[in-house]
Protein backbone atom coordinates (compact mmCIF):
# COMPACT_ATOMS: atom_id res chain seq x y z
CA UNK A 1 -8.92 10.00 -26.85
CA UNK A 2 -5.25 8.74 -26.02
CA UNK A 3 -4.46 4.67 -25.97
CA UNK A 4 -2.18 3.37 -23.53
CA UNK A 5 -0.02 0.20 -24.08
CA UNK A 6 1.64 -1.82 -21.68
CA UNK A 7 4.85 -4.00 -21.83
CA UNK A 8 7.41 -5.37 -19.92
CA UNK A 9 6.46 -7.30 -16.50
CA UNK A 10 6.78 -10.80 -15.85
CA UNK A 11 8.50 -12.75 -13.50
CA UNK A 12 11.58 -12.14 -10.90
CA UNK A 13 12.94 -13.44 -7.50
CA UNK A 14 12.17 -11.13 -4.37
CA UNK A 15 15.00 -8.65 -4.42
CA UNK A 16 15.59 -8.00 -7.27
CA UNK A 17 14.47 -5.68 -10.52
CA UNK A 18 11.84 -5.01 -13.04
CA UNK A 19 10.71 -2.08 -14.92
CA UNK A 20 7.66 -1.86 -16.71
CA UNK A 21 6.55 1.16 -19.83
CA UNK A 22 3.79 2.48 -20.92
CA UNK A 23 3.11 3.49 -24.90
CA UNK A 24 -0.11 6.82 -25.01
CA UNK A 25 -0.70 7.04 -28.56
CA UNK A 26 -4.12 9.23 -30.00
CA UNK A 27 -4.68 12.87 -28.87
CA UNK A 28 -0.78 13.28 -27.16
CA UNK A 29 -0.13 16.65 -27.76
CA UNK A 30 -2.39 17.45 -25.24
CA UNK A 31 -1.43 17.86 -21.69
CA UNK A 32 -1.60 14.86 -19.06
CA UNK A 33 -1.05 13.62 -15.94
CA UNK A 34 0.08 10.33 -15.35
CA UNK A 35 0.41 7.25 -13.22
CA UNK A 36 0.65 3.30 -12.28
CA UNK A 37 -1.97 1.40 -9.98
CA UNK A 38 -1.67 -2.05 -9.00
CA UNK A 39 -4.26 -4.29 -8.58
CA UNK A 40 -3.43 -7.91 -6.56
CA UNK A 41 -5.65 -10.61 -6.14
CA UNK A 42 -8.62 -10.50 -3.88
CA UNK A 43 -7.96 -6.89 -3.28
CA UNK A 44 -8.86 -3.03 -4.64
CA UNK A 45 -6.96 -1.56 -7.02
CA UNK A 46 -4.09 0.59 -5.45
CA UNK A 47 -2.15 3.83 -5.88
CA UNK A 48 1.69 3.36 -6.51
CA UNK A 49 3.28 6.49 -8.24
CA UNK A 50 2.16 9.17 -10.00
CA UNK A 51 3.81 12.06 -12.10
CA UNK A 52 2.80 15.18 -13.21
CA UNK A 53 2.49 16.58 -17.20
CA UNK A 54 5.79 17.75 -17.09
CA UNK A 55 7.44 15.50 -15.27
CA UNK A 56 8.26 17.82 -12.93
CA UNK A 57 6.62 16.88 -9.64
CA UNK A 58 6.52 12.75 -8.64
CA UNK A 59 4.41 11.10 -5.85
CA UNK A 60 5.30 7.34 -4.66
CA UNK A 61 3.30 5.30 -2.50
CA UNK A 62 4.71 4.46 1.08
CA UNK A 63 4.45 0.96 0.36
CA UNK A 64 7.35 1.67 -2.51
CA UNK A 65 9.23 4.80 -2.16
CA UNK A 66 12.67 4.27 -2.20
CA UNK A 67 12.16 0.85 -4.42
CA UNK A 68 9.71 2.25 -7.35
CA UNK A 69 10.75 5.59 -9.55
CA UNK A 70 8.24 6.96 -11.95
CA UNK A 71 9.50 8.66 -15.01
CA UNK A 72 7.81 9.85 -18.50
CA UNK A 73 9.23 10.54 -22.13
CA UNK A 74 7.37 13.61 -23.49
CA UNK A 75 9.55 13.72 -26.60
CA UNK A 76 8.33 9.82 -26.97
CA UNK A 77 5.01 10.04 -25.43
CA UNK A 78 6.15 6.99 -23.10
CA UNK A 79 5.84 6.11 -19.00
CA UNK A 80 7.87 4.29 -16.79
CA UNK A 81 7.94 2.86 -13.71
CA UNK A 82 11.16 0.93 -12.76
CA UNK A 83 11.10 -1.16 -9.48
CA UNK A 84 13.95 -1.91 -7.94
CA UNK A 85 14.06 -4.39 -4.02
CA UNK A 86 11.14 -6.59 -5.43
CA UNK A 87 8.90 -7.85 -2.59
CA UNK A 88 6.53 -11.07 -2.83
CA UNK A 89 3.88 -8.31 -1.69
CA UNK A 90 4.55 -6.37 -4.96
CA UNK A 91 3.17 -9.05 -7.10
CA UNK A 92 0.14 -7.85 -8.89
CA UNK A 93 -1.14 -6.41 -12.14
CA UNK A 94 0.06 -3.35 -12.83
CA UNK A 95 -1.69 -0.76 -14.38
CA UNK A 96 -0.99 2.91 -16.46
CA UNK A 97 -3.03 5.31 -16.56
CA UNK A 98 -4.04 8.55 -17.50
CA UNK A 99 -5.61 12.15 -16.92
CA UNK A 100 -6.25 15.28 -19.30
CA UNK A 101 -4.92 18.25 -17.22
CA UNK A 102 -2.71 21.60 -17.27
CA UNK A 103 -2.44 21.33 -13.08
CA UNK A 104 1.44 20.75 -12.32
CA UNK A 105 -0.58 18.63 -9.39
CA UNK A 106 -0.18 14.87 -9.39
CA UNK A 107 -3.72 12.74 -9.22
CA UNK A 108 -3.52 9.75 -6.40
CA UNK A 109 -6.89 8.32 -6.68
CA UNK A 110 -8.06 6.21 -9.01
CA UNK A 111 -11.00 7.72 -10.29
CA UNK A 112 -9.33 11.31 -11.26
CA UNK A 113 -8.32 8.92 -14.57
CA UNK A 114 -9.71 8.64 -17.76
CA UNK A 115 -7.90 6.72 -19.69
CA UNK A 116 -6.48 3.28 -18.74
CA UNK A 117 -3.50 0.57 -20.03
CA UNK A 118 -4.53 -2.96 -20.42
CA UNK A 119 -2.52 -4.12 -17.55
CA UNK A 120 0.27 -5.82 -17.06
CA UNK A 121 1.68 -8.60 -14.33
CA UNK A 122 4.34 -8.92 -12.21
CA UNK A 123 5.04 -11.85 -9.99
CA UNK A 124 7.61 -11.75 -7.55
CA UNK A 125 9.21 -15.13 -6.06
CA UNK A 126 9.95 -15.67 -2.74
């Protein structure tokens, strides 16, 4: 079982930056993949970036690549995601999330997760 804890978020004019972390605490010291979903109102949860175990091998959604970098602390059992050229579009809750696997593959779908963060928001003015 691993526990996921969100901070950072909040609020910050279109353009400009934010970066949001993710605590795993429990069963760390096994192997997982990692990744952040955002969920805005009236619509389905969505895929944003995703990393593999090692941190070796990063996927961004269209929507954000270029803006959003994914990133994880092994040594400190931590994930970021900083976001950078805010858009009012970005607003939503943002969630971590996480998958028990040795694949050096990164997971884009929602359901390959287990385990999830509480969420957290960000609201971008316009």
């Amino acid at each position: 079982q691993v526990q996921l804890v969100q901070s950072g978020g909040g609020l910050v004019q279109a353009g400009g930056s934010l970066s949001i972390s993710c605590a795993a605490s429990g069963r760390t010291r096994r192997t997982y993949g990692m990744a952040w979903f955002r969920q805005a109102p009236g619509k389905e949860r969505e895929f944003v970036a995703a990393i593999n175990w090692s941190g070796g091998r990063t996927e961004h959604a269209g929507s954000v690549s270029g803006r959003f970098t994914i990133s994880r602390d092994n040594a400190n059992n931590m994930l970021y995601l900083q976001m950078n050229s805010l858009k009012s579009e970005d607003t939503a809750v943002y969630y971590c999330a996480a998958r028990e696997t040795r694949s050096i593959a990164v997971g884009t779908q929602a359901q390959d997760y287990e385990y999830w963060g509480q969420g957290t928001q960000v609201t971008v003015s316009s």
